[in-house]
C-alpha atoms as a PDB file:
ATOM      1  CA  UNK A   1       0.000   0.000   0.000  1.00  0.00           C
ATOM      2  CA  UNK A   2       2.947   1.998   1.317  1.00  0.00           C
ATOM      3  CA  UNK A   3       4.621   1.334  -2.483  1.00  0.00           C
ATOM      4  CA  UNK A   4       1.195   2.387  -4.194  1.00  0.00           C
ATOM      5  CA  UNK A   5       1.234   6.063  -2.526  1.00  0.00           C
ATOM      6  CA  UNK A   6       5.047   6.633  -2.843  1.00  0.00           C
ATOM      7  CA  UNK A   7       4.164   5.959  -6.664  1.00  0.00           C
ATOM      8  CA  UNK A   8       1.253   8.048  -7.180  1.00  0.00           C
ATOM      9  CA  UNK A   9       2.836  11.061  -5.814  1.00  0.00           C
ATOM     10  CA  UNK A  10       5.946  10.830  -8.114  1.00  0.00           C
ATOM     11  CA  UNK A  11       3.388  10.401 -10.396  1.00  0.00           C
ATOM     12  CA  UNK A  12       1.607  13.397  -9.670  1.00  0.00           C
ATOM     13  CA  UNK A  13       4.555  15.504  -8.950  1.00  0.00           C
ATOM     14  CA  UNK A  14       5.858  14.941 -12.557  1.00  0.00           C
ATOM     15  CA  UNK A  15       3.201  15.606 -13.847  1.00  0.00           C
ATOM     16  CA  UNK A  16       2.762  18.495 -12.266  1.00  0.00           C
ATOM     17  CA  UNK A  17       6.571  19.458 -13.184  1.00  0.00           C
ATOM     18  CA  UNK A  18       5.806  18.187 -16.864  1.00  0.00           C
ATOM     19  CA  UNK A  19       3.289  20.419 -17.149  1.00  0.00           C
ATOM     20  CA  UNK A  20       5.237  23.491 -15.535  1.00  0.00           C
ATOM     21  CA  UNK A  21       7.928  23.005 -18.340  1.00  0.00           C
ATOM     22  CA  UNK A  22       5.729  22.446 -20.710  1.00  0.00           C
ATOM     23  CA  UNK A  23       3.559  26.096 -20.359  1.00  0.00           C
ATOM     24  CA  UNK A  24       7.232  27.922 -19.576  1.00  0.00           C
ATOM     25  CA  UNK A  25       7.506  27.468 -23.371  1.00  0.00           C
ATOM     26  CA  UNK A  26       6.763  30.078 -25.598  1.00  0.00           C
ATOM     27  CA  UNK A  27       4.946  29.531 -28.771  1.00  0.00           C
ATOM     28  CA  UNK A  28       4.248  31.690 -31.440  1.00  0.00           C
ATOM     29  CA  UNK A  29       1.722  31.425 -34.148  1.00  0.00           C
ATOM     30  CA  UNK A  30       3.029  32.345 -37.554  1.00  0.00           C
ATOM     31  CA  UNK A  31       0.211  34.433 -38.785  1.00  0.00           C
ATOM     32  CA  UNK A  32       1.303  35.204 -41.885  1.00  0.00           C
ATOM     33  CA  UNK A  33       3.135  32.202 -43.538  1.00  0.00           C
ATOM     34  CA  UNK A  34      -0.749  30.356 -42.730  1.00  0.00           C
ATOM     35  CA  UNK A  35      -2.572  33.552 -44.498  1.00  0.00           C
ATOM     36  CA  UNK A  36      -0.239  34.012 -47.321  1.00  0.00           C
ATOM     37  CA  UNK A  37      -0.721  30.054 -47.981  1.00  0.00           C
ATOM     38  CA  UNK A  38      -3.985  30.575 -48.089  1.00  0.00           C
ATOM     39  CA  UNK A  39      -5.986  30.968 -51.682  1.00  0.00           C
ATOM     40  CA  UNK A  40      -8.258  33.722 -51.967  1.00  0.00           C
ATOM     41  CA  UNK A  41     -11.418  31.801 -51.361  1.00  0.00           C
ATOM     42  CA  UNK A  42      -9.920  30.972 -48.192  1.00  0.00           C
ATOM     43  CA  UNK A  43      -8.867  34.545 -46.908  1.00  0.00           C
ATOM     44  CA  UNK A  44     -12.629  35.515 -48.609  1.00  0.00           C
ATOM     45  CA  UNK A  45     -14.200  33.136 -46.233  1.00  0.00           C
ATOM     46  CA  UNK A  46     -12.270  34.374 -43.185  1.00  0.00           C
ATOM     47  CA  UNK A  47     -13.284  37.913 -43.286  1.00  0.00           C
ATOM     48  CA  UNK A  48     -16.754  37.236 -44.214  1.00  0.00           C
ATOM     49  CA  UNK A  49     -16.361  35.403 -40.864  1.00  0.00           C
ATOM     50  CA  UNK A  50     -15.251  37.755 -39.154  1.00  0.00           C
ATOM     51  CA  UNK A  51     -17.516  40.144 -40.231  1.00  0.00           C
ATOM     52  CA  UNK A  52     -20.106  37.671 -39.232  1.00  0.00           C
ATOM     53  CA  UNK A  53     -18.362  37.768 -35.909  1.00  0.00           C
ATOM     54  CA  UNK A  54     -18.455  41.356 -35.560  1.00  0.00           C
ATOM     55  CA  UNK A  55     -22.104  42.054 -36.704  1.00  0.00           C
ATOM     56  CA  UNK A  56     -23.360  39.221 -33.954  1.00  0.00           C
ATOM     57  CA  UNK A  57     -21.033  41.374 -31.720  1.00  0.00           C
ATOM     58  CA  UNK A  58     -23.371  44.363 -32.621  1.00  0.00           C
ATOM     59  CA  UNK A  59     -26.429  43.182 -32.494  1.00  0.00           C
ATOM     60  CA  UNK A  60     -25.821  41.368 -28.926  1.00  0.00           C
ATOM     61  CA  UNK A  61     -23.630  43.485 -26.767  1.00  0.00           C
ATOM     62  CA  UNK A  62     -24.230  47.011 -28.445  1.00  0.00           C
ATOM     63  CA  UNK A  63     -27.517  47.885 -27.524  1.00  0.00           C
ATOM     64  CA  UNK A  64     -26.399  47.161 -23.657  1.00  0.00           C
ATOM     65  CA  UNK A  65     -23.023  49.236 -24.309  1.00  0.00           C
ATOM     66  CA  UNK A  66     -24.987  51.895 -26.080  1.00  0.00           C
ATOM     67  CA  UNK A  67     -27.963  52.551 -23.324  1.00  0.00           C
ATOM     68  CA  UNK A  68     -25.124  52.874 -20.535  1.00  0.00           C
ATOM     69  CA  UNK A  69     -23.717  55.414 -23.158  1.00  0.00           C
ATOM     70  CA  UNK A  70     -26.771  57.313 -22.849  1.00  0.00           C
ATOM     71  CA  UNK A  71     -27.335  56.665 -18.988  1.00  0.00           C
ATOM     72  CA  UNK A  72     -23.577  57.747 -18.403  1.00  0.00           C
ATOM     73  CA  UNK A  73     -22.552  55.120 -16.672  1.00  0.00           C
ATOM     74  CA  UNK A  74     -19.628  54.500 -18.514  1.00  0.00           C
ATOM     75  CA  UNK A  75     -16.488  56.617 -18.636  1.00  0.00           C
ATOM     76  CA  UNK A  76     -14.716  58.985 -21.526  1.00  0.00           C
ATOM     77  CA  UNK A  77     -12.626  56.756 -22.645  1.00  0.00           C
ATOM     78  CA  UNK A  78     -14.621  53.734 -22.751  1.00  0.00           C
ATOM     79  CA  UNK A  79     -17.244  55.454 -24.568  1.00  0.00           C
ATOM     80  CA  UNK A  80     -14.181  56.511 -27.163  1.00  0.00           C
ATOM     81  CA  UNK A  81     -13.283  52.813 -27.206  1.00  0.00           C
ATOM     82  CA  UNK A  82     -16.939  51.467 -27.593  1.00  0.00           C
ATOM     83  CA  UNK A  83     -17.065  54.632 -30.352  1.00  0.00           C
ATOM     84  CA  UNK A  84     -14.145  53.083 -31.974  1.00  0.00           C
ATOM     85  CA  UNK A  85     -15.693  49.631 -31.895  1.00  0.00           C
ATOM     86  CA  UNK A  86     -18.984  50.706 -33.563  1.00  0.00           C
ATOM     87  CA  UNK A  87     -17.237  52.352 -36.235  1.00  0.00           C
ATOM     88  CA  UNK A  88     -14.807  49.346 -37.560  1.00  0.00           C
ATOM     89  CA  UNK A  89     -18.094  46.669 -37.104  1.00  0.00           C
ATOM     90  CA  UNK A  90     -20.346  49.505 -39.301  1.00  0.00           C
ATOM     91  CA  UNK A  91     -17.333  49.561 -41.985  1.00  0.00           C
ATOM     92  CA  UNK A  92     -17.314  45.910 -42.419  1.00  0.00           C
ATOM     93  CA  UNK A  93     -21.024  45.482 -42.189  1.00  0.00           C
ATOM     94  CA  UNK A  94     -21.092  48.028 -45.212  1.00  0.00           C
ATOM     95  CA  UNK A  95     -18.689  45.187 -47.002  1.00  0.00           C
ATOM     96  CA  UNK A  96     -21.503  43.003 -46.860  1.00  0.00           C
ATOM     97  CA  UNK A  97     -21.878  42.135 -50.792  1.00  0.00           C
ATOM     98  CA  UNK A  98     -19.183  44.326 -51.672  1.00  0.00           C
ATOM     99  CA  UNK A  99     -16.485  42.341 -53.675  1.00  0.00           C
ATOM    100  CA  UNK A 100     -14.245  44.822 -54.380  1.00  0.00           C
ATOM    101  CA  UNK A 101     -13.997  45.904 -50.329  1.00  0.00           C
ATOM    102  CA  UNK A 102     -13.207  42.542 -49.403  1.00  0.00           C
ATOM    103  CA  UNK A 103     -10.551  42.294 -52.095  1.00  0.00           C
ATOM    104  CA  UNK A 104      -9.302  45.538 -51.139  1.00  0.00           C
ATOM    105  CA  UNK A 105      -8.891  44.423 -47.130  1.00  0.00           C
ATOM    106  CA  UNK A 106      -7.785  40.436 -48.593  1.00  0.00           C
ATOM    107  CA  UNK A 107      -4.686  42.515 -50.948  1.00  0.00           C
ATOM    108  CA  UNK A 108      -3.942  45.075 -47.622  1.00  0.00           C
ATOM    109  CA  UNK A 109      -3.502  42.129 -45.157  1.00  0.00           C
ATOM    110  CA  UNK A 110      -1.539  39.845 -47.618  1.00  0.00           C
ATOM    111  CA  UNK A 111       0.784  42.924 -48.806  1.00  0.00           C
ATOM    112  CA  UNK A 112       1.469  43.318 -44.699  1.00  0.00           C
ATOM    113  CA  UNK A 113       2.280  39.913 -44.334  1.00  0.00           C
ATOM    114  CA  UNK A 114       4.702  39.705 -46.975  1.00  0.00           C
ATOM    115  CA  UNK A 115       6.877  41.752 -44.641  1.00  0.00           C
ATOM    116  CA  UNK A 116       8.619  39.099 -41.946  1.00  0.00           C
ATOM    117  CA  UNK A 117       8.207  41.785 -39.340  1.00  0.00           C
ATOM    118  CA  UNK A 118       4.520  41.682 -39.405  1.00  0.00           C
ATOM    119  CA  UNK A 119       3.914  37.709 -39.737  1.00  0.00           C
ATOM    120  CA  UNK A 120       3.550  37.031 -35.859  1.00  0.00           C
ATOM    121  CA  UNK A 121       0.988  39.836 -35.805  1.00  0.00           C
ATOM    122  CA  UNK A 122      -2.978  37.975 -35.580  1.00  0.00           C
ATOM    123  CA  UNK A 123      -5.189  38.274 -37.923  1.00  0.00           C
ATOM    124  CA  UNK A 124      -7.393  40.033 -36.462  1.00  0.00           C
ATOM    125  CA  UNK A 125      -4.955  42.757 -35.843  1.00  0.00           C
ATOM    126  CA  UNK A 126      -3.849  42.730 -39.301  1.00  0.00           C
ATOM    127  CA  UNK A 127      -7.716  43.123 -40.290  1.00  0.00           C
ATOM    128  CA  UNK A 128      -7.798  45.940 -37.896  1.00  0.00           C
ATOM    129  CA  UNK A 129      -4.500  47.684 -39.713  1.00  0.00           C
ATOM    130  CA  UNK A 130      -6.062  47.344 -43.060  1.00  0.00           C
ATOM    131  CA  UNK A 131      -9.416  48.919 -42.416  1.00  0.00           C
ATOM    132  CA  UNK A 132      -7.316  51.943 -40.809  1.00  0.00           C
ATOM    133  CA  UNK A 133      -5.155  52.256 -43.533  1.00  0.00           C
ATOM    134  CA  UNK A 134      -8.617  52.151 -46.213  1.00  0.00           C
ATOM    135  CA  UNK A 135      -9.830  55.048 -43.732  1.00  0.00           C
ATOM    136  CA  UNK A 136      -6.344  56.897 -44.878  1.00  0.00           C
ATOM    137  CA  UNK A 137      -4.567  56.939 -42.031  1.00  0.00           C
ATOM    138  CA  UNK A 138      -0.528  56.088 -41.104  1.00  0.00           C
ATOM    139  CA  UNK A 139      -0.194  52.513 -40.071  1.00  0.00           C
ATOM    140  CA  UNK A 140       3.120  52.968 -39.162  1.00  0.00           C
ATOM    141  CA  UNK A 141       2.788  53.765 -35.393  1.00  0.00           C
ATOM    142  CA  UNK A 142       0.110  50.553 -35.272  1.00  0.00           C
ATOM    143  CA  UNK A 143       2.408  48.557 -36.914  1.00  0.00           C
ATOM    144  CA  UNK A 144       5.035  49.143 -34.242  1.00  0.00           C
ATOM    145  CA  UNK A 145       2.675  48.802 -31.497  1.00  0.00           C
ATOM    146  CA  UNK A 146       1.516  45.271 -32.839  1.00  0.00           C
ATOM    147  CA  UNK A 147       5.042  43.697 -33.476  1.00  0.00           C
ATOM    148  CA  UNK A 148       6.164  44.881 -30.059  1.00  0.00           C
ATOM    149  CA  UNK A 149       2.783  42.884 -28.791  1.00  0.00           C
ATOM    150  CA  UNK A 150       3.651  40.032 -30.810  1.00  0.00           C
ATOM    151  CA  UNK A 151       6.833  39.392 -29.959  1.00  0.00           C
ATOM    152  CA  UNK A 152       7.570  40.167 -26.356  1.00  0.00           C
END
């Protein structure tokens, strides 16, 4: 019996060691080499996906983010944030049918993610860059700020 619980707590200590080693490690997800081997259909599907994502976003949490807007209950600069928000899911819901805007986003993020510095940065993010960049404005300083996130 003695021999039985001197073997399940090695057991359980390395596991419990295994399992410390094993989240030290640091992965990294190479967004770009998986989007640039992606075909177009592919990257068409994923951001009509994520616009899908980001119009259930809207019609589920808005209206509760938008009546504490108007009860201010919420502060400056989450209202700026939620402000932010609204505008990038209205953008992409106006891409809804719009071939030419989701080629337009599809070329941004793939022309981004030719450059090695920008491959670790998500999708997401990258989807984010290209829909400022549309709106005319220096992606640059974003840029920066998303490598440094994706690459600690």
């Amino acid at each position: 019996m003695k021999r039985i619980i001197i073997i399940l707590l090695i057991a359980v200590c390395l596991i419990s060691f295994m399992d410390m080693t094993y989240s030290a490690k640091e992965y990294y997800i190479n967004y770009g080499e998986m989007w640039l081997k992606l075909s177009n259909g592919y990257r068409f599907l994923y951001i009509t996906g994520f616009i899908g994502g980001m119009d259930l976003w809207g019609i589920k949490i808005l209206p509760i983010l938008t009546s504490k807007m108007r009860e201010n209950l919420l502060t400056y600069e989450e209202t700026e944030v939620i402000q932010k928000l609204l505008d990038f899911r209205n953008y992409f819901a106006g891409l809804v049918g719009d071939v030419d805007g989701f080629k337009n986003i599809i070329n941004i993020v793939t022309d981004l993610y030719k450059d090695p510095a920008n491959t670790y940065i998500p999708t997401y993010k990258m989807i984010e860059v290209a829909y400022q960049k549309l709106k005319g404005k220096d992606i640059e300083p974003l840029l920066r700020e998303e490598r440094k996130k994706a690459l600690p």
